[in-house]
C-alpha atoms as a PDB file:
ATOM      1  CA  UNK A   1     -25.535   0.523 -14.799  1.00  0.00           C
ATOM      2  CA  UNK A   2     -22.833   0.636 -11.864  1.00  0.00           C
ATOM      3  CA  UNK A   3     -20.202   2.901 -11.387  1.00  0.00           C
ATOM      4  CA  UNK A   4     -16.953   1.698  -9.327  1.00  0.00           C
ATOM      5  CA  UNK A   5     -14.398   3.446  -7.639  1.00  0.00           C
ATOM      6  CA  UNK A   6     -11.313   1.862  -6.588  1.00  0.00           C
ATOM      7  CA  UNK A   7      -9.161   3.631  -4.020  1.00  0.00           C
ATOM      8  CA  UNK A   8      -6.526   2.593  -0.900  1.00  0.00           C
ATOM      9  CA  UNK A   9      -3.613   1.276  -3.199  1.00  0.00           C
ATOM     10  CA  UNK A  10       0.450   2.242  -2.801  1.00  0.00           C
ATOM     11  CA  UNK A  11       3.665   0.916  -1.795  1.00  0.00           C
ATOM     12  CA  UNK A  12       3.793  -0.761   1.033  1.00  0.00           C
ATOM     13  CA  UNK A  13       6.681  -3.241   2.521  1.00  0.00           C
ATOM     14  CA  UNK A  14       6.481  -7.066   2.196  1.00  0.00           C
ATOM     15  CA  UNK A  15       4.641  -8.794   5.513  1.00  0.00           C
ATOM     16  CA  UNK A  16       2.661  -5.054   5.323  1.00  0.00           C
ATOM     17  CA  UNK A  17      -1.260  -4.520   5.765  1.00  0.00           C
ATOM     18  CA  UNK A  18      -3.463  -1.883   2.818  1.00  0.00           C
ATOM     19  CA  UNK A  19      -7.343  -1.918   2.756  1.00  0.00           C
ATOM     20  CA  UNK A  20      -8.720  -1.064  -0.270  1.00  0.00           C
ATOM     21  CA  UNK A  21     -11.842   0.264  -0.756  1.00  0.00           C
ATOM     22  CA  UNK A  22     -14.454   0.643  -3.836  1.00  0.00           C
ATOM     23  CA  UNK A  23     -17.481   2.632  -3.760  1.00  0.00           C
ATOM     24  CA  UNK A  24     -20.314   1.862  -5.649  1.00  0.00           C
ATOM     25  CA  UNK A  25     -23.034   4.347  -7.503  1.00  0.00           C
ATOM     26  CA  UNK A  26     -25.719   3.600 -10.138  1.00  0.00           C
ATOM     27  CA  UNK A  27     -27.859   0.271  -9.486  1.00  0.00           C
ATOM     28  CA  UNK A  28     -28.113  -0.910  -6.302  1.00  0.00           C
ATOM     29  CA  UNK A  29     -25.453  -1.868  -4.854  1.00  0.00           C
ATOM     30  CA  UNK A  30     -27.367  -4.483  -2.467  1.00  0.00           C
ATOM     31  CA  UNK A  31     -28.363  -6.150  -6.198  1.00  0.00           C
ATOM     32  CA  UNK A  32     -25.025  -6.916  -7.054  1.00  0.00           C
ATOM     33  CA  UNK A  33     -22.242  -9.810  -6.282  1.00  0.00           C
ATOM     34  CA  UNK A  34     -18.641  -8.530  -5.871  1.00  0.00           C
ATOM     35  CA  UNK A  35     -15.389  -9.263  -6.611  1.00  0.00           C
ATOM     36  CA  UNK A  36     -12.028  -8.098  -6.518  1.00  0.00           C
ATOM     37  CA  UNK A  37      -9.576  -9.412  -9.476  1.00  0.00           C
ATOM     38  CA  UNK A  38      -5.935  -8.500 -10.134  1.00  0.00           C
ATOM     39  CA  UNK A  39      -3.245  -8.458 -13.071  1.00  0.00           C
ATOM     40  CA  UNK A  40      -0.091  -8.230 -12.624  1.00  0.00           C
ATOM     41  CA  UNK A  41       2.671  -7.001 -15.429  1.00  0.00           C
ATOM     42  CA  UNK A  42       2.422  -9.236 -18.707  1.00  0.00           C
ATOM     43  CA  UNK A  43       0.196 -11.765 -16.963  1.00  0.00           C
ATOM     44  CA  UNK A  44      -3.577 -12.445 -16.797  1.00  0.00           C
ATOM     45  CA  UNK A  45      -6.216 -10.689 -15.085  1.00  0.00           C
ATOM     46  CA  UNK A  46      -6.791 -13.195 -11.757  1.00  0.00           C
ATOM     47  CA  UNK A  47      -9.849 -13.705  -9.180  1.00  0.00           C
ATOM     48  CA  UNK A  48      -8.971 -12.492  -5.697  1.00  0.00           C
ATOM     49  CA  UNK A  49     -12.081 -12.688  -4.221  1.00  0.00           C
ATOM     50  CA  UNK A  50     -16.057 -11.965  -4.187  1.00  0.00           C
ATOM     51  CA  UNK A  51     -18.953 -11.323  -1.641  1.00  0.00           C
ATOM     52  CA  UNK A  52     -22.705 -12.460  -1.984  1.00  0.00           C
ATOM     53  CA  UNK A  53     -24.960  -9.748  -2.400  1.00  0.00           C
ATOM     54  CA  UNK A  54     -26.082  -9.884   1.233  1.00  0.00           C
ATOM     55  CA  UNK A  55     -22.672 -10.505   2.311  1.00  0.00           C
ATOM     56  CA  UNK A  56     -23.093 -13.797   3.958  1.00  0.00           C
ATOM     57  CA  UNK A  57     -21.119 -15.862   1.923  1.00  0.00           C
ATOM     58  CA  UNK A  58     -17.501 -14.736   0.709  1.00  0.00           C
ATOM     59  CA  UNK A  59     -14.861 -16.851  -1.329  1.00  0.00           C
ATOM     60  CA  UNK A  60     -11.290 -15.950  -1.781  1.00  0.00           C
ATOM     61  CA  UNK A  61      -8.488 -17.615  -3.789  1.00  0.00           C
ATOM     62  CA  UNK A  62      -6.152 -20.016  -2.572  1.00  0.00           C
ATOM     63  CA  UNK A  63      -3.455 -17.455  -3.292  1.00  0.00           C
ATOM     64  CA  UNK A  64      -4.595 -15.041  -0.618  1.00  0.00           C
ATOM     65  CA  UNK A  65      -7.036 -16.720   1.508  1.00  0.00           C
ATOM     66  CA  UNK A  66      -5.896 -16.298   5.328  1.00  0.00           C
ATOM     67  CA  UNK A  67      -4.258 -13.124   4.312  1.00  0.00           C
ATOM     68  CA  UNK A  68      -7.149 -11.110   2.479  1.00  0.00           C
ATOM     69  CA  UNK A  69     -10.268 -10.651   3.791  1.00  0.00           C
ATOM     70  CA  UNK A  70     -13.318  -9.044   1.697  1.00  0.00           C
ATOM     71  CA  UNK A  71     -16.447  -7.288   3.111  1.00  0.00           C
ATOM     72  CA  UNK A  72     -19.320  -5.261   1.997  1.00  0.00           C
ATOM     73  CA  UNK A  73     -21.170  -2.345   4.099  1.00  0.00           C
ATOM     74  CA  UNK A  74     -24.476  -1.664   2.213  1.00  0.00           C
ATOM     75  CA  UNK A  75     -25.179   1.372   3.960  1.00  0.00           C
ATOM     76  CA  UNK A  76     -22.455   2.780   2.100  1.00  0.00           C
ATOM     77  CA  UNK A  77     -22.190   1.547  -1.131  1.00  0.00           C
ATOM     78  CA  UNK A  78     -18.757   0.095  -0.488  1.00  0.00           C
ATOM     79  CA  UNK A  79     -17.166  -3.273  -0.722  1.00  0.00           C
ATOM     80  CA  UNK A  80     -13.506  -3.841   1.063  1.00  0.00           C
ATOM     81  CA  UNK A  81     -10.493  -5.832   0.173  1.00  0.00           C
ATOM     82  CA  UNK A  82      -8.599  -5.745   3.608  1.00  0.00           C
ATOM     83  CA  UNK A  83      -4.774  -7.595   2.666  1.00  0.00           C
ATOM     84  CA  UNK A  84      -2.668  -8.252   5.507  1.00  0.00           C
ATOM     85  CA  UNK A  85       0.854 -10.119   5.377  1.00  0.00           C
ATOM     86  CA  UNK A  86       1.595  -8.863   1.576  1.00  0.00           C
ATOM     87  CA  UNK A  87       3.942 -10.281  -0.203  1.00  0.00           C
ATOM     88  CA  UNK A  88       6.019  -9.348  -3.469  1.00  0.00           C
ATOM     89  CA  UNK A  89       4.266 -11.784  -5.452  1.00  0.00           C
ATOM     90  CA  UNK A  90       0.642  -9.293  -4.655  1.00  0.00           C
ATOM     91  CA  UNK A  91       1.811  -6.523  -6.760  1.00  0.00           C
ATOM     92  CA  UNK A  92      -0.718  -5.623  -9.321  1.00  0.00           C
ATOM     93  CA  UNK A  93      -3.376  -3.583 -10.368  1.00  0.00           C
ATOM     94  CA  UNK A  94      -6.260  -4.286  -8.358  1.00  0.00           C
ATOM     95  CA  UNK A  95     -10.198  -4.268  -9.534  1.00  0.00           C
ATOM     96  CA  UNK A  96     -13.410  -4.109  -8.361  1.00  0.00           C
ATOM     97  CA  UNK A  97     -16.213  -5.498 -10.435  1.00  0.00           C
ATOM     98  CA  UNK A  98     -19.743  -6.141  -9.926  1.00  0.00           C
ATOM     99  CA  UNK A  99     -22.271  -8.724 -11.183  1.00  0.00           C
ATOM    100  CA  UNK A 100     -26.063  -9.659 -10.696  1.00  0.00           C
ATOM    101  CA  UNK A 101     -26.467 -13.044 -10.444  1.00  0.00           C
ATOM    102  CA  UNK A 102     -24.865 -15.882  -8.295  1.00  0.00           C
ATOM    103  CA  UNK A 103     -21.309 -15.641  -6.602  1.00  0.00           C
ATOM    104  CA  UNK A 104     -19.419 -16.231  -9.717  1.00  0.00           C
ATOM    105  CA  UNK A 105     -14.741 -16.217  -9.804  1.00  0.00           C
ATOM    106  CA  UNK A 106     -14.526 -16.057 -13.543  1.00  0.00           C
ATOM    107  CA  UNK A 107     -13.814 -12.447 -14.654  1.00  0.00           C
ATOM    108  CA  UNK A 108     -15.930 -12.887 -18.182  1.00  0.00           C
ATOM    109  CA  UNK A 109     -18.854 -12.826 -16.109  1.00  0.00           C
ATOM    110  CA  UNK A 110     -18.639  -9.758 -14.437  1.00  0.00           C
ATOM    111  CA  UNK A 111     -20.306  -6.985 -16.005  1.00  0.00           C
ATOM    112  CA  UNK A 112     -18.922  -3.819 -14.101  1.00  0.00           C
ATOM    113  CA  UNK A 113     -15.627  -2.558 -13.221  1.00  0.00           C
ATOM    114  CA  UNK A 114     -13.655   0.256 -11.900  1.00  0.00           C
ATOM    115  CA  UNK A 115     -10.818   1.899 -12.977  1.00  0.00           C
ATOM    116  CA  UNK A 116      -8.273  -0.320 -11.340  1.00  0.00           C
ATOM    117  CA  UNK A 117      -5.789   0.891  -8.572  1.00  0.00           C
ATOM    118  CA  UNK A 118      -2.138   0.011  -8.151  1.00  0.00           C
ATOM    119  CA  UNK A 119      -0.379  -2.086  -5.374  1.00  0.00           C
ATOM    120  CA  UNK A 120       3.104  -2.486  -4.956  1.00  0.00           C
ATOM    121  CA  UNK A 121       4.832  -4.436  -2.375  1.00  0.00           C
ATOM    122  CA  UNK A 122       8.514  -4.040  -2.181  1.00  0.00           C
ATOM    123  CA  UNK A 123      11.173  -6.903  -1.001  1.00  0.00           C
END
């Protein structure tokens, strides 16, 4: 079983920067792939991005990539979704989830997630 955290979300301005962060208790955390998925208002819950479990391989969406950036620090438990240059089009609830297996973007195989935090980014 792993827990997840989500925290770091808010209002920020378009072409604005937020890191969020999700800490991780329960199984290992060095076990587990993760990902960070979003939905949005009266749409689908969408991959963002996900980390191998030893961090050396990441992928991120077309949709963010050059602008997002994840990252994983085993020695605490936490796994980072650092978005730079946000636009309107990024608001949503943001979550963390967790897998063991291989580096996976479909969220119907993840088997852990946290609570969900909110980002809006205003015009």
């Amino acid at each position: 079983q792993v827990q997840l955290v989500e925290s770091g979300g808010g209002l920020v301005q378009a072409g604005g920067s937020l890191r969020l962060s999700c800490a991780a208790s329960g199984r290992p955390f060095s076990d587990s792939v993760m990902g960070w998925f979003r939905q949005a208002p009266g749409k689908e819950r969408e991959f963002v991005a996900a980390i191998s479990v030893n961090g050396g391989r990441t992928y991120h969406a077309s949709s963010v990539k050059g602008r997002f950036t994840i990252s994983r620090d085993s020695a605490k438990n936490t796994v980072y979704l650092q978005m730079n240059s946000l636009k309107p089009e990024d608001t949503a609830v943001y979550y963390c989830a967790a897998r063991i297996g291989i580096l996976v973007v479909s969220s119907n195989d993840y088997d852990y997630w946290g609570q969900g935090t909110q980002v809006t980014v205003s015009s």
